[in-house]
PDB file of N, CA and C in Angstrom:
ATOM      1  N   UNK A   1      -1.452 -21.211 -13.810  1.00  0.00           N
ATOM      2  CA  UNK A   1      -0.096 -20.717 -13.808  1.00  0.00           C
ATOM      3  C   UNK A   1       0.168 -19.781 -14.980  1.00  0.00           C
ATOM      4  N   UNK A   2      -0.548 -19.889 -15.665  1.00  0.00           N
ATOM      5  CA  UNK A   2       0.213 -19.418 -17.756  1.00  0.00           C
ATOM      6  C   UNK A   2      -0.649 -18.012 -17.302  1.00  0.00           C
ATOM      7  N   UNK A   3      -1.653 -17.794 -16.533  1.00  0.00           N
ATOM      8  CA  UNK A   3      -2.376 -16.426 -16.292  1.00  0.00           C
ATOM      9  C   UNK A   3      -1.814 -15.627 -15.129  1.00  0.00           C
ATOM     10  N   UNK A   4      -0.917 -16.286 -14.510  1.00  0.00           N
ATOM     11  CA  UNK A   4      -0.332 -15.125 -13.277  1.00  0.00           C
ATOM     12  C   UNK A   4       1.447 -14.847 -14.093  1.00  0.00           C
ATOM     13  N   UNK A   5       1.785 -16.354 -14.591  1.00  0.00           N
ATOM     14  CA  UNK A   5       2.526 -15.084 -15.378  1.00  0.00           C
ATOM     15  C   UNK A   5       2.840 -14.108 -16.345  1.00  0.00           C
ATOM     16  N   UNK A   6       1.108 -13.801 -16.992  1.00  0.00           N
ATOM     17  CA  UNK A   6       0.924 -13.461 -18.088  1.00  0.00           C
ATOM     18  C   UNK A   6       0.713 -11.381 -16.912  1.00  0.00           C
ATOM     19  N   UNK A   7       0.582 -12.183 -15.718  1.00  0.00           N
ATOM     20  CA  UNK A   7      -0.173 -10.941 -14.794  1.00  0.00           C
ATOM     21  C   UNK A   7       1.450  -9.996 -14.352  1.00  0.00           C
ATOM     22  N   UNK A   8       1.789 -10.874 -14.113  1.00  0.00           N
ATOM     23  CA  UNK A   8       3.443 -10.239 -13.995  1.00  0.00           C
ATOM     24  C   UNK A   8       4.324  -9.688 -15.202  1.00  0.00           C
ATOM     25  N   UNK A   9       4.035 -10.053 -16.315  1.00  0.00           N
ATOM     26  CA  UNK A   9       4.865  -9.975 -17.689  1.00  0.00           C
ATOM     27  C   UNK A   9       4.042  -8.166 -17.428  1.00  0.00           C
ATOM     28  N   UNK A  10       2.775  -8.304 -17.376  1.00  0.00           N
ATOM     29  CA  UNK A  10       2.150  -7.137 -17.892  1.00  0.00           C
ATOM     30  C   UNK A  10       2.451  -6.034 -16.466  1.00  0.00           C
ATOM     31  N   UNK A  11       2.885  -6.346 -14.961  1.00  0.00           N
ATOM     32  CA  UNK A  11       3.074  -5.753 -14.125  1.00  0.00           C
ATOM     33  C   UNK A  11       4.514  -4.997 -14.292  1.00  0.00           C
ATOM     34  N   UNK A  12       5.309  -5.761 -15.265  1.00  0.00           N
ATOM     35  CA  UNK A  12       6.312  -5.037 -15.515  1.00  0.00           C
ATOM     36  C   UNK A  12       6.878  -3.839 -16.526  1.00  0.00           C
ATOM     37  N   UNK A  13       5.657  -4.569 -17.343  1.00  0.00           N
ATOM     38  CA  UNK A  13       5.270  -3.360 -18.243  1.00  0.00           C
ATOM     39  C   UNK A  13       5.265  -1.913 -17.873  1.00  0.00           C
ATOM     40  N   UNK A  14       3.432  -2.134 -17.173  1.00  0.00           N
ATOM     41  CA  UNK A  14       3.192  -1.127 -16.397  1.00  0.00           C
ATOM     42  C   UNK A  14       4.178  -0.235 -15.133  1.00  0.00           C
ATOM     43  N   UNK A  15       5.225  -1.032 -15.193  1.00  0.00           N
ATOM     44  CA  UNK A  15       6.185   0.146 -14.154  1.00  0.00           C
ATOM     45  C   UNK A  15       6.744   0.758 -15.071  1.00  0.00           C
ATOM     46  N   UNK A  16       7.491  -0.269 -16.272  1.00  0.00           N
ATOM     47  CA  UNK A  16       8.318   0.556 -16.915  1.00  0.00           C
ATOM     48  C   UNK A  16       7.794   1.929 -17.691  1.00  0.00           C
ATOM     49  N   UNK A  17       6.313   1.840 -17.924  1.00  0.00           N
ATOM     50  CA  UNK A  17       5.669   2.848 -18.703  1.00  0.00           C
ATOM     51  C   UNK A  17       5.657   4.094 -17.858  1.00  0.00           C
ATOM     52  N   UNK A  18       5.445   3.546 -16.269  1.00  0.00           N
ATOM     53  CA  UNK A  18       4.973   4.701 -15.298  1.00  0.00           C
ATOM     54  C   UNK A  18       6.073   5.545 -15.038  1.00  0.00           C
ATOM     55  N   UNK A  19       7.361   4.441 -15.252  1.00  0.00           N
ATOM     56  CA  UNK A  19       8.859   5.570 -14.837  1.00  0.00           C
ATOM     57  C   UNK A  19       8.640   6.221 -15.941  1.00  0.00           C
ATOM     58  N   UNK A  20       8.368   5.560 -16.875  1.00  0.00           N
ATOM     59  CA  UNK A  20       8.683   6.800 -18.133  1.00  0.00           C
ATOM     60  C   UNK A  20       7.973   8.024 -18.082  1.00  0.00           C
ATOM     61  N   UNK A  21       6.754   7.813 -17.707  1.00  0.00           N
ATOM     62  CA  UNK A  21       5.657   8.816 -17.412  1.00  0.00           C
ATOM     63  C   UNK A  21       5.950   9.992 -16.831  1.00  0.00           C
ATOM     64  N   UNK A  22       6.729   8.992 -15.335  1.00  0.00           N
ATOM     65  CA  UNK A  22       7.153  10.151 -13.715  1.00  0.00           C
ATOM     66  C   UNK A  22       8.272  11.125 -14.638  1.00  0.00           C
ATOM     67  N   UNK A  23       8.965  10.477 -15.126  1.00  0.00           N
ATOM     68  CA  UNK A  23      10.379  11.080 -15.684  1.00  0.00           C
ATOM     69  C   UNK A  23       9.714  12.492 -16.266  1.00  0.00           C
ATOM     70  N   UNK A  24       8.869  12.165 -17.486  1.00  0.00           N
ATOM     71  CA  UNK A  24       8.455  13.031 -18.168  1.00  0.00           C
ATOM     72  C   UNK A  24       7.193  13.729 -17.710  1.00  0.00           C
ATOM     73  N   UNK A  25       6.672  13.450 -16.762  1.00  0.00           N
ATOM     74  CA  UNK A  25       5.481  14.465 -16.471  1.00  0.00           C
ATOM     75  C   UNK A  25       5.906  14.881 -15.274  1.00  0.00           C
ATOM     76  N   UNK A  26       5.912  16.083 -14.974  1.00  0.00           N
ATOM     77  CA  UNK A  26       5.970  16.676 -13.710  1.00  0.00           C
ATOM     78  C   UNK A  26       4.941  16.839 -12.584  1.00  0.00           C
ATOM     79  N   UNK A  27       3.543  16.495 -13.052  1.00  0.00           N
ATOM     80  CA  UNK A  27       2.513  16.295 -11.760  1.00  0.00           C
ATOM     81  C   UNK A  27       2.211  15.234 -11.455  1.00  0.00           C
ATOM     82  N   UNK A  28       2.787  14.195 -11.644  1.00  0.00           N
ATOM     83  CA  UNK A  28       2.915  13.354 -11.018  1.00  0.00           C
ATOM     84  C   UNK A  28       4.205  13.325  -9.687  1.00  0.00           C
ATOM     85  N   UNK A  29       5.079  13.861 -10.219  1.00  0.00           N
ATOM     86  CA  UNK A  29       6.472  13.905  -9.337  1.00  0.00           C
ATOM     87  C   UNK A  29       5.760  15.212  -8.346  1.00  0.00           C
ATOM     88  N   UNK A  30       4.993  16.046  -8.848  1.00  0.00           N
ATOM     89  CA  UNK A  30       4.887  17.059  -7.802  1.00  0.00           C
ATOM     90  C   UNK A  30       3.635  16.524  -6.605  1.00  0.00           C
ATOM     91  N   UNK A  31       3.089  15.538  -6.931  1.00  0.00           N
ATOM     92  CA  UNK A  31       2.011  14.485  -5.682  1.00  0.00           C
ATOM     93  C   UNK A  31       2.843  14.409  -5.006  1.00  0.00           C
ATOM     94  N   UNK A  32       3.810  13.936  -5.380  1.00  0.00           N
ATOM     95  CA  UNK A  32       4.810  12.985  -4.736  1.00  0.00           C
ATOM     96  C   UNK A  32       5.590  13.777  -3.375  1.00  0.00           C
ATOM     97  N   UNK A  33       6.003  14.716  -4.510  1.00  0.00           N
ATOM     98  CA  UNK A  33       6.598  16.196  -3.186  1.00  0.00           C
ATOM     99  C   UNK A  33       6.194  16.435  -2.315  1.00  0.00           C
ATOM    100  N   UNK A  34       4.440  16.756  -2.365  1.00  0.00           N
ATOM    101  CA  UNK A  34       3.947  17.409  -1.775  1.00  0.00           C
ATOM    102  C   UNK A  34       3.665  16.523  -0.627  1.00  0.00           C
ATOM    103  N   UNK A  35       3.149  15.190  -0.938  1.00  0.00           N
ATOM    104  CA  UNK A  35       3.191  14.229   0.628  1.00  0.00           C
ATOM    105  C   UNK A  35       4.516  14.169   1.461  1.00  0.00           C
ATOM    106  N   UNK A  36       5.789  14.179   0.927  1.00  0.00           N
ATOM    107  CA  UNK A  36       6.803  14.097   1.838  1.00  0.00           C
ATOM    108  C   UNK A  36       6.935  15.533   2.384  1.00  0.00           C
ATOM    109  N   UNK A  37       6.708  16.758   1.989  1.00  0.00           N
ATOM    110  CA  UNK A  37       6.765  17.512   2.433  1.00  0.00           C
ATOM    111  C   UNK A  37       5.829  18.101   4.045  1.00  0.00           C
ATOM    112  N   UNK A  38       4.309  16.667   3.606  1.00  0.00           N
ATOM    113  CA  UNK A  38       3.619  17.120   5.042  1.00  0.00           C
ATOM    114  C   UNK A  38       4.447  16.188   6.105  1.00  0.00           C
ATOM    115  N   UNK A  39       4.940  15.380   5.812  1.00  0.00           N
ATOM    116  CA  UNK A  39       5.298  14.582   6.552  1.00  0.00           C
ATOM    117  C   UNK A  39       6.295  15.012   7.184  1.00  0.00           C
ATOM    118  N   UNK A  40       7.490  15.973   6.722  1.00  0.00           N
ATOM    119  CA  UNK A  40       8.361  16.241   6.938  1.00  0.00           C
ATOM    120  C   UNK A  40       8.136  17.699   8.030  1.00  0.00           C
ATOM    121  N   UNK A  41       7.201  18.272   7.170  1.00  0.00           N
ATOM    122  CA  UNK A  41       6.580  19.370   8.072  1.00  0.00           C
ATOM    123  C   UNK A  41       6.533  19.485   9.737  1.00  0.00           C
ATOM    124  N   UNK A  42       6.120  18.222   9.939  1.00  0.00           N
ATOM    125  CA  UNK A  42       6.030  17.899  11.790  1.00  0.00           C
ATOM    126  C   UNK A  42       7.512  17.941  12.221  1.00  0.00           C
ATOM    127  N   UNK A  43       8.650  17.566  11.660  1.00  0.00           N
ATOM    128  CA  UNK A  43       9.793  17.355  12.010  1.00  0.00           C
ATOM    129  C   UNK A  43      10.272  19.237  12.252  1.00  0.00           C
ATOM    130  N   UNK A  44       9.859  19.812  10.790  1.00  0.00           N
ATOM    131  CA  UNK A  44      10.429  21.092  10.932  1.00  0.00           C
ATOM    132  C   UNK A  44      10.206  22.051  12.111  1.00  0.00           C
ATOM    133  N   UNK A  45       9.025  21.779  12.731  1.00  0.00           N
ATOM    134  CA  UNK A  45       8.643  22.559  13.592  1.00  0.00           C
ATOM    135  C   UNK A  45       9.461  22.808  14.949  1.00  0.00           C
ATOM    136  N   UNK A  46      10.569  21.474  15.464  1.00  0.00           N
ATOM    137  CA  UNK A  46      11.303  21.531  16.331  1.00  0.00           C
ATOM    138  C   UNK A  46      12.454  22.158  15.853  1.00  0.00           C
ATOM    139  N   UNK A  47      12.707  22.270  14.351  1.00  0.00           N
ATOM    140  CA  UNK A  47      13.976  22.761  14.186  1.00  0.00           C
ATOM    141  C   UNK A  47      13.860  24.458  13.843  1.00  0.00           C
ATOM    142  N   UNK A  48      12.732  25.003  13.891  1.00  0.00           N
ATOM    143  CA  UNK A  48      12.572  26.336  14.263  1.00  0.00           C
ATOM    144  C   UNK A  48      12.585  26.888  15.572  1.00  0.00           C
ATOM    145  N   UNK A  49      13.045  26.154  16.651  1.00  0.00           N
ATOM    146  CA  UNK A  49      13.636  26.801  18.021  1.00  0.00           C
ATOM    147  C   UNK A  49      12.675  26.517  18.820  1.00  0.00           C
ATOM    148  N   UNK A  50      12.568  26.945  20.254  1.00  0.00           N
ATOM    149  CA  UNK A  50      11.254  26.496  21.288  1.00  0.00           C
ATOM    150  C   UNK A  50      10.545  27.238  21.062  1.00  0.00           C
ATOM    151  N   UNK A  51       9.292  26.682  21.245  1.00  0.00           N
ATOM    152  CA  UNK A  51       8.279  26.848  21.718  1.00  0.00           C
ATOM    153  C   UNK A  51       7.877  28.179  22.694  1.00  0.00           C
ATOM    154  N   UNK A  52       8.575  27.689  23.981  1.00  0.00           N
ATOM    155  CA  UNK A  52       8.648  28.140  25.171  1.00  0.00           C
ATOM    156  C   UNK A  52       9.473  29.112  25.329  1.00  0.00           C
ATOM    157  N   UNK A  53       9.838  29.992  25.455  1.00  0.00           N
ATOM    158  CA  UNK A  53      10.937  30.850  26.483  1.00  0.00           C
ATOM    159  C   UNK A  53      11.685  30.583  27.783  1.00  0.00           C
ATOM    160  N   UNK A  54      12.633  30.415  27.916  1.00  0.00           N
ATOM    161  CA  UNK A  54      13.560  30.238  29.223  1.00  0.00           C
ATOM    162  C   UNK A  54      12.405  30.950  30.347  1.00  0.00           C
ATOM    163  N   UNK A  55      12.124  32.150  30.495  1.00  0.00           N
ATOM    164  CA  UNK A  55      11.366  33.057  31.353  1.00  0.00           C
ATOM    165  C   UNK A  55       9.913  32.718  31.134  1.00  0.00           C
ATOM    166  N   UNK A  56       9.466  31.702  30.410  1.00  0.00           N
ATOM    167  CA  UNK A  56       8.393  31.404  30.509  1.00  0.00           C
ATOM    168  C   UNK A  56       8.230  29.661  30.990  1.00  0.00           C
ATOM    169  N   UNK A  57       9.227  29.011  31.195  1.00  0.00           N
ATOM    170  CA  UNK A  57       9.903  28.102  32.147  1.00  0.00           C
ATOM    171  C   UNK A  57       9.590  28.627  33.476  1.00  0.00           C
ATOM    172  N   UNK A  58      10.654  29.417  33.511  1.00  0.00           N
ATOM    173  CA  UNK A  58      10.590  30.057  34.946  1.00  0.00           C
ATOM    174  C   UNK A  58       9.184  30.480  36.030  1.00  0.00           C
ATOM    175  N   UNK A  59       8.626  30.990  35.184  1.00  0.00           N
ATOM    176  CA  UNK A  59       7.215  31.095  36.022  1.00  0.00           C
ATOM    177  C   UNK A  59       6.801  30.074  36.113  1.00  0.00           C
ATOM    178  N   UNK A  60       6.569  29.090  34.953  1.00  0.00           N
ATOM    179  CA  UNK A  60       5.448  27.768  35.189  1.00  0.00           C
ATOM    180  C   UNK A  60       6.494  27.258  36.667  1.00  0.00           C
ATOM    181  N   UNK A  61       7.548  27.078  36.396  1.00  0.00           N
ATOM    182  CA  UNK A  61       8.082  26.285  37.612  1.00  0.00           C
ATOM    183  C   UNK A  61       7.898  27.413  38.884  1.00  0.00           C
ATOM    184  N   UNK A  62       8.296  28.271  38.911  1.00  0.00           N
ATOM    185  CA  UNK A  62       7.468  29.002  40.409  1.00  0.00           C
ATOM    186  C   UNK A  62       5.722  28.462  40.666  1.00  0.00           C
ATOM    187  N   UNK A  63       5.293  28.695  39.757  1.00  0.00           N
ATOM    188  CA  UNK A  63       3.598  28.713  40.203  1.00  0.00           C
ATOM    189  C   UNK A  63       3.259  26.888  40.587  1.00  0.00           C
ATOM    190  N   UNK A  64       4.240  26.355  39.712  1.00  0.00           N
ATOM    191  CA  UNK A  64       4.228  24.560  40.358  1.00  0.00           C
ATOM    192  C   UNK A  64       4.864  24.649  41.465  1.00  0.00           C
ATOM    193  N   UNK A  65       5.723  24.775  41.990  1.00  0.00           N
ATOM    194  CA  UNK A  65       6.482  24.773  43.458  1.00  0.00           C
ATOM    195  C   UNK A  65       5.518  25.409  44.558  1.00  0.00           C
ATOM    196  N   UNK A  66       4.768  26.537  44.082  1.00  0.00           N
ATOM    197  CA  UNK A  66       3.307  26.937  44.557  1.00  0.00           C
ATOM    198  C   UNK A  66       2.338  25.487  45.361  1.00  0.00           C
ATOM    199  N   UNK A  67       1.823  25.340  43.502  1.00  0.00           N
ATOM    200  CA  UNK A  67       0.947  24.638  43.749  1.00  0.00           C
ATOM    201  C   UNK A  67       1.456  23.430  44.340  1.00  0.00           C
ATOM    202  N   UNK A  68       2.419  22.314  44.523  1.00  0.00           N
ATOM    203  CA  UNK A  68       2.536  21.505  44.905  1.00  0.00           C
ATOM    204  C   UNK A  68       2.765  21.716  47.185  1.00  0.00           C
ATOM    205  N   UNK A  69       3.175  22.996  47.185  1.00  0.00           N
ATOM    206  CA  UNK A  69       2.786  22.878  48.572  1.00  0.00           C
ATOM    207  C   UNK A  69       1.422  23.168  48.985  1.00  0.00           C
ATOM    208  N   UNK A  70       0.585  23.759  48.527  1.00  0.00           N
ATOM    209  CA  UNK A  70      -0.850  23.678  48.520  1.00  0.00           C
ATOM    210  C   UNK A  70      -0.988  25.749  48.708  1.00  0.00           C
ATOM    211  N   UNK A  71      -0.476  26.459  48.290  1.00  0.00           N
ATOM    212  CA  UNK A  71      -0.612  27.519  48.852  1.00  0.00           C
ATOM    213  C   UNK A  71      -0.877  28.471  47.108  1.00  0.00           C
ATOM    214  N   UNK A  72      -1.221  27.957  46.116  1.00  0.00           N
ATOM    215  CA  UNK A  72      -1.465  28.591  44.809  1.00  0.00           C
ATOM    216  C   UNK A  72      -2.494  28.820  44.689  1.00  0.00           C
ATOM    217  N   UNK A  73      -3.248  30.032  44.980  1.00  0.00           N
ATOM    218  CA  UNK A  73      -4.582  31.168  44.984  1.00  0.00           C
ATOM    219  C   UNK A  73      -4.643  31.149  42.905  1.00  0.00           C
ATOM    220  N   UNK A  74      -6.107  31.164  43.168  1.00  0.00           N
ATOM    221  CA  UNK A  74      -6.849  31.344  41.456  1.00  0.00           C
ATOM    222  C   UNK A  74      -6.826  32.587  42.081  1.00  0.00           C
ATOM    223  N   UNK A  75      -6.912  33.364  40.553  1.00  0.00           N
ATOM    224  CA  UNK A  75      -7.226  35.106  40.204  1.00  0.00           C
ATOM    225  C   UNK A  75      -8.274  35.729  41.281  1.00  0.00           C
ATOM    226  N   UNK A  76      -8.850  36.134  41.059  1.00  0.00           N
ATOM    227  CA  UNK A  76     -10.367  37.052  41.454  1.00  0.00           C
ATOM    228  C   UNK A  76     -10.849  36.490  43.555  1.00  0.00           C
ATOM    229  N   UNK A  77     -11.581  34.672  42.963  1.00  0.00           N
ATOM    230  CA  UNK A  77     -11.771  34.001  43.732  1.00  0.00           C
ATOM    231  C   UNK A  77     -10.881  33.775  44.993  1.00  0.00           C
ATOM    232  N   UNK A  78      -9.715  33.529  44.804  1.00  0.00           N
ATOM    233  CA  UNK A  78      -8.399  33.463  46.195  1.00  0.00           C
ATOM    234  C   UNK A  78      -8.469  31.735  46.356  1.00  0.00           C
ATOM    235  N   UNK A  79      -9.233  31.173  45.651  1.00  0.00           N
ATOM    236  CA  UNK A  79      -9.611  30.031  46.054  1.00  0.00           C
ATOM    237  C   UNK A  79      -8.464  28.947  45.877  1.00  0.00           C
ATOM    238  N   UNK A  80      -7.991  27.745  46.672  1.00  0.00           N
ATOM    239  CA  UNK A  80      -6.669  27.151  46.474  1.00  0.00           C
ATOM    240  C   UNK A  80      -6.595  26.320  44.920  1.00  0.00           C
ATOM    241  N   UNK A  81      -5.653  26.177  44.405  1.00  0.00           N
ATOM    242  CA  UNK A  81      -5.884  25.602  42.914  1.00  0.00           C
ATOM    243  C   UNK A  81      -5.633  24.207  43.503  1.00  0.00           C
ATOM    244  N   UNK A  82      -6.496  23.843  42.564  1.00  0.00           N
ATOM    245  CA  UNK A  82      -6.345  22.047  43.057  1.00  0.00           C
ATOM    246  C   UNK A  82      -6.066  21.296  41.783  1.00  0.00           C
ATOM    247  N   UNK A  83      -5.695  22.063  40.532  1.00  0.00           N
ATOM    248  CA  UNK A  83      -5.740  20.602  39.458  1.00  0.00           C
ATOM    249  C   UNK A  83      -4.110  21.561  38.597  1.00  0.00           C
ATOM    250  N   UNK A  84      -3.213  20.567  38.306  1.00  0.00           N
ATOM    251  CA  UNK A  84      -2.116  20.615  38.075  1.00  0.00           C
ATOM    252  C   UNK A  84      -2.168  21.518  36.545  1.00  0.00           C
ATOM    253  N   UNK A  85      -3.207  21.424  35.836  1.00  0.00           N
ATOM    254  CA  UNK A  85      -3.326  22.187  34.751  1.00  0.00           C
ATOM    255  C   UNK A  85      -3.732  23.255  34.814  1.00  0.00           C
ATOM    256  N   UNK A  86      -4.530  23.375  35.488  1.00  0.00           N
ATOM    257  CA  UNK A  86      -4.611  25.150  36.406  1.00  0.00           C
ATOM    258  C   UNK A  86      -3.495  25.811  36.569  1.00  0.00           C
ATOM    259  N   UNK A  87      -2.642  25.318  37.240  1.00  0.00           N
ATOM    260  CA  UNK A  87      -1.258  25.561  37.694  1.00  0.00           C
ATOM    261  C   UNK A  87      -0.646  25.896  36.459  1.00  0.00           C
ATOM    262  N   UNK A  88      -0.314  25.484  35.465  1.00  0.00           N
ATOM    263  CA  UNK A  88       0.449  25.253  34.669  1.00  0.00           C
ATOM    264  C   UNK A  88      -0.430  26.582  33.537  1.00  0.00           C
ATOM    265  N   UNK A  89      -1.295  26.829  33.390  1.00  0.00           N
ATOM    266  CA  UNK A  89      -1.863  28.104  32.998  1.00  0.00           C
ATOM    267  C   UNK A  89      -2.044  29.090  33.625  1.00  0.00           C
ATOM    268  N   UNK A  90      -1.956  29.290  35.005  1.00  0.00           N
ATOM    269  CA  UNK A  90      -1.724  30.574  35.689  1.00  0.00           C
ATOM    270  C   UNK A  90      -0.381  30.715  35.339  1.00  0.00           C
ATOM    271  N   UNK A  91       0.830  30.002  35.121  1.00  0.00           N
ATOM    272  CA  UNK A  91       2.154  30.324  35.303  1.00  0.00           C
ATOM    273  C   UNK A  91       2.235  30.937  33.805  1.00  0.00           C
ATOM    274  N   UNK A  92       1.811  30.562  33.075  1.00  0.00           N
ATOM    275  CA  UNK A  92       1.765  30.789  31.716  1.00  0.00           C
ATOM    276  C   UNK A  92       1.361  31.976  30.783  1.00  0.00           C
ATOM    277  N   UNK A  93      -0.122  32.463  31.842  1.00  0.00           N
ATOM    278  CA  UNK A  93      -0.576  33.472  31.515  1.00  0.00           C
ATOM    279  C   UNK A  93       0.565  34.585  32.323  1.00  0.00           C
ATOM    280  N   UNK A  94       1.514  34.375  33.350  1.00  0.00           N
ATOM    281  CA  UNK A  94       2.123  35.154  34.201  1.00  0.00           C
ATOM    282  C   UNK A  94       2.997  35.463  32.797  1.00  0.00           C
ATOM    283  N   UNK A  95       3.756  34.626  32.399  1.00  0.00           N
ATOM    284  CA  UNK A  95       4.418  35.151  31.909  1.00  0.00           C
ATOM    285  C   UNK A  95       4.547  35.512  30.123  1.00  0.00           C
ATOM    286  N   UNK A  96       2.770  35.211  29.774  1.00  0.00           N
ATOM    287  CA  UNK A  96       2.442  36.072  28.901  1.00  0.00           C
ATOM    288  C   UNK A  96       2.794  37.734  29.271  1.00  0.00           C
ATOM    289  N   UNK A  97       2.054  37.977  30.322  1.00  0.00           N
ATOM    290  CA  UNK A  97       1.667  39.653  30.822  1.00  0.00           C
ATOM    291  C   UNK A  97       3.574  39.871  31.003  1.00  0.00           C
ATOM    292  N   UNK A  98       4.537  39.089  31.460  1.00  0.00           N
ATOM    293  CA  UNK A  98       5.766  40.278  31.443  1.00  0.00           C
ATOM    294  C   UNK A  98       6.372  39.950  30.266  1.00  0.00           C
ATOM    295  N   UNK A  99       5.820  39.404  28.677  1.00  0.00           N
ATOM    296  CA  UNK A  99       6.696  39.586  27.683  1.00  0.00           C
ATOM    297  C   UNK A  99       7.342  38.915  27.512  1.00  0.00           C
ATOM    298  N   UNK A 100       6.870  37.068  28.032  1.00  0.00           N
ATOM    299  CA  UNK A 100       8.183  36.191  27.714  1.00  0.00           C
ATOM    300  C   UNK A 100       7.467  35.593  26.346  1.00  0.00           C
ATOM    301  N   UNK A 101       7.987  34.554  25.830  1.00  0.00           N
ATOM    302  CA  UNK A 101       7.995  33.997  24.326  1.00  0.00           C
ATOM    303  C   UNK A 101       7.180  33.251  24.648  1.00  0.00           C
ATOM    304  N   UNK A 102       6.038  33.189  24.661  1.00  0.00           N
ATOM    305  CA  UNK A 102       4.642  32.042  24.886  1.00  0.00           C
ATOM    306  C   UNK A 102       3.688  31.878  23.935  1.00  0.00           C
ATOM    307  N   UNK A 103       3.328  30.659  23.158  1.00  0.00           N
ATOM    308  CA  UNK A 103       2.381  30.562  22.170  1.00  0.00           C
ATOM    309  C   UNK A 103       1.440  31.655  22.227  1.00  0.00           C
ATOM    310  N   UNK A 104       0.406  32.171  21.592  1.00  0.00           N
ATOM    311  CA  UNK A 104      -1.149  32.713  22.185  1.00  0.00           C
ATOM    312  C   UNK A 104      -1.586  31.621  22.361  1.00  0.00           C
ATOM    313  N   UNK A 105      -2.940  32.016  23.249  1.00  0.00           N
ATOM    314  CA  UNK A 105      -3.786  31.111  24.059  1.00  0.00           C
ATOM    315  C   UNK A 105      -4.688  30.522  23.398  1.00  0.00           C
ATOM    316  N   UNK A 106      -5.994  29.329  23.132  1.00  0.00           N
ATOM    317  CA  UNK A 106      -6.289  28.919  21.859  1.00  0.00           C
ATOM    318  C   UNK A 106      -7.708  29.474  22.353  1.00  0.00           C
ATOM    319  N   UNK A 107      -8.220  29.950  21.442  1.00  0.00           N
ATOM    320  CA  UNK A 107      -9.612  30.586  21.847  1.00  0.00           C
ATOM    321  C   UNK A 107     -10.290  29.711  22.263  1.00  0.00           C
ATOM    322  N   UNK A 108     -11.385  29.794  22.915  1.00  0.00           N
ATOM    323  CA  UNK A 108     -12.102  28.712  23.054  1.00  0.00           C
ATOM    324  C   UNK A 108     -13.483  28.842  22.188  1.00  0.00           C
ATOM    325  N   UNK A 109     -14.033  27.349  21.771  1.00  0.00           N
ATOM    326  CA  UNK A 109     -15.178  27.398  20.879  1.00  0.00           C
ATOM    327  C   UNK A 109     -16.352  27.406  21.229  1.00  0.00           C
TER     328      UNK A 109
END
């Protein structure tokens, strides 16, 4: 017992030294910043506006209304699209080419 509260006497120490520390050293407080700031980072990204474009909505939902009756032709081939993510990148690339607000495309590796 006389050694855990000899472990606590000295745990309190050690905070009080460390506020004093944070107070007075600034790289410590700037660690500190910098993690809430990644964290916070993911949040900011919705509050810079969509993503997407209204008109780049619009196509994906034409080329799905397509594909869900079975009549959505791939490029070149004519061939019927059969997988819902297909779909959803033909509509996408559509409305890359007329100038709506669409991420770029991610290269591939």
């Amino acid at each position: 017992m006389a050694t855990a509260r000899k472990k606590s006497s000295s745990r309190k120490k050690s905070s009080a030294s460390r506020s004093r520390m944070s107070s007075g050293s600034k790289s410590s407080s700037r660690s500190h910043r910098s993690s809430s700031r990644s964290r916070s980072s993911s949040k900011k990204k919705s509050s810079r506006g969509r993503k997407y474009g209204p008109k780049a909505q619009k196509s994906v939902e034409r080329e799905m209304h397509e594909f869900k009756r079975g009549k959505l032709k791939s490029g070149r081939s004519g061939k019927t699209v059969k997988s819902r993510k297909q779909a959803i990148a033909i509509g996408l690339s559509e409305a890359r080419r007329s100038g709506a607000k669409v991420p770029k495309q991610k290269k591939a590796a």
